[in-house]
Protein backbone atom coordinates (compact mmCIF):
# COMPACT_ATOMS: atom_id res chain seq x y z
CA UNK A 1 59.35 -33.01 43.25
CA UNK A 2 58.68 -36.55 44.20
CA UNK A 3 56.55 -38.00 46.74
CA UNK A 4 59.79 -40.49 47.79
CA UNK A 5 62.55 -38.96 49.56
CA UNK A 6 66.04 -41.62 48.47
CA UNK A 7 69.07 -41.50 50.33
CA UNK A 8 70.92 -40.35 46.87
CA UNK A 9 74.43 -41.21 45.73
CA UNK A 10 76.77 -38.31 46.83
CA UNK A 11 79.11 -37.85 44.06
CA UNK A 12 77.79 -36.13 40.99
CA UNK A 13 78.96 -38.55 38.11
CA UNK A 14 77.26 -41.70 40.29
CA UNK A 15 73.73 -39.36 40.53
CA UNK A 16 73.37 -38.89 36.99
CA UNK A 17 73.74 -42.64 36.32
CA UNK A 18 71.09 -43.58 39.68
CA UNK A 19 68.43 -41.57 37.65
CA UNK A 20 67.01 -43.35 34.58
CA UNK A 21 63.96 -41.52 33.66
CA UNK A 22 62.29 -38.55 34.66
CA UNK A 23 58.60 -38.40 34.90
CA UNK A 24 57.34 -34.54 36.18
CA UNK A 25 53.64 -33.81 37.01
CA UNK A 26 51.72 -32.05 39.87
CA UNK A 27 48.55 -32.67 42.01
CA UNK A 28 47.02 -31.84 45.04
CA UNK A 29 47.47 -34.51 47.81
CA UNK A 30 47.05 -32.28 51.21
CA UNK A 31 42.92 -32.14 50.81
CA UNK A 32 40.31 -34.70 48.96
CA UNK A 33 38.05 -32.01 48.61
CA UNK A 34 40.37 -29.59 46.77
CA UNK A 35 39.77 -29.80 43.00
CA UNK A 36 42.93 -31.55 41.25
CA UNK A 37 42.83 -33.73 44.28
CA UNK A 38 44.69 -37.23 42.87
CA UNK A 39 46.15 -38.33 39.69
CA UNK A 40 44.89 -35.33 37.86
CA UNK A 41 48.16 -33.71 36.66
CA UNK A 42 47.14 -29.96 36.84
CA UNK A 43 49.23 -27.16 36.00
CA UNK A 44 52.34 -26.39 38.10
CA UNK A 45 51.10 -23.87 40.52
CA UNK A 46 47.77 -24.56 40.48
CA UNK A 47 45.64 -23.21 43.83
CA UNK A 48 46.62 -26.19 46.98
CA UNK A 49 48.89 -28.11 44.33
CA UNK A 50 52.16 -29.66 45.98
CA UNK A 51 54.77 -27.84 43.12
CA UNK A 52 54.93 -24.20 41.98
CA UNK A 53 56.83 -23.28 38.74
CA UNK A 54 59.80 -22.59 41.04
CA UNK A 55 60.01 -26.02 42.37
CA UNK A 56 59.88 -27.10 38.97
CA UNK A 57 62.82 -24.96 37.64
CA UNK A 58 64.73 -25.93 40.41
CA UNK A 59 64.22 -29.67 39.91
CA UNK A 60 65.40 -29.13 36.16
CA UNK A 61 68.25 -27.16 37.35
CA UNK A 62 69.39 -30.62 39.57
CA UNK A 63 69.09 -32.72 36.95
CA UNK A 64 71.27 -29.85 34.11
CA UNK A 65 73.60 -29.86 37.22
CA UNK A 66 74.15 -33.23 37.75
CA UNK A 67 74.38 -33.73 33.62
CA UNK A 68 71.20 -35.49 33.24
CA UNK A 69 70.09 -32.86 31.10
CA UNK A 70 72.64 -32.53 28.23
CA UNK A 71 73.22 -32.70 24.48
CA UNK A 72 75.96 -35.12 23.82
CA UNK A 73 73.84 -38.12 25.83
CA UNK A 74 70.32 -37.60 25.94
CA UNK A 75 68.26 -38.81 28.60
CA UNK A 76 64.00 -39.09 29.46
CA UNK A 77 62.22 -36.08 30.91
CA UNK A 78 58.65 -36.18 30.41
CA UNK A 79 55.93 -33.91 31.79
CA UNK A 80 52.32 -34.82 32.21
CA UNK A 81 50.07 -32.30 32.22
CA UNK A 82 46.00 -32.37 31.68
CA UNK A 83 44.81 -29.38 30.31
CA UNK A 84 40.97 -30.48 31.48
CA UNK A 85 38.56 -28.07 32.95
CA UNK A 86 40.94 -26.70 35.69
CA UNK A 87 43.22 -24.88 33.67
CA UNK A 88 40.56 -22.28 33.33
CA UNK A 89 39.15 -22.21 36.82
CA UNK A 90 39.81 -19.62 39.73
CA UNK A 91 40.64 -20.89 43.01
């Protein structure tokens, strides 16, 4: 889900402390002349888009198994999504 790839810590209590805040959106970056091309944050899933719903849940699942995502210590996971003229579109 990122556009970085970071050599990550390897042990599972030093991950969850590496990651500070989460910030999850989607676009299309593999064509300019695909709509959503750029900082549009379209729908996961959208037509050309770079993450599906299933990339999604598995990024969530990471960050439940690593502890990011818990109730005792709550943490920053924000998703950014425009809900502009391409959510009703067919591509």
């Amino acid at each position: 889900m990122s556009t970085v790839e970071l050599q990550a810590p390897t042990s599972k209590s030093k991950r969850k402390w590496w990651v500070v805040d989460v910030h999850i959106g989607n676009t299309v970056i593999c064509n300019k002349e695909v709509p959503g091309y750029g900082d549009e944050h379209i729908r996961f899933g959208f037509p050309n888009s770079e993450n599906d719903v299933d990339e999604l849940v598995t990024f969530l699942n990471e960050l439940k198994n690593i502890d990011y995502l818990n109730t005792k210590d709550p943490k920053v996971v924000s998703l950014k999504l425009n809900r502009g003229k391409m959510r009703i579109q067919k591509w």
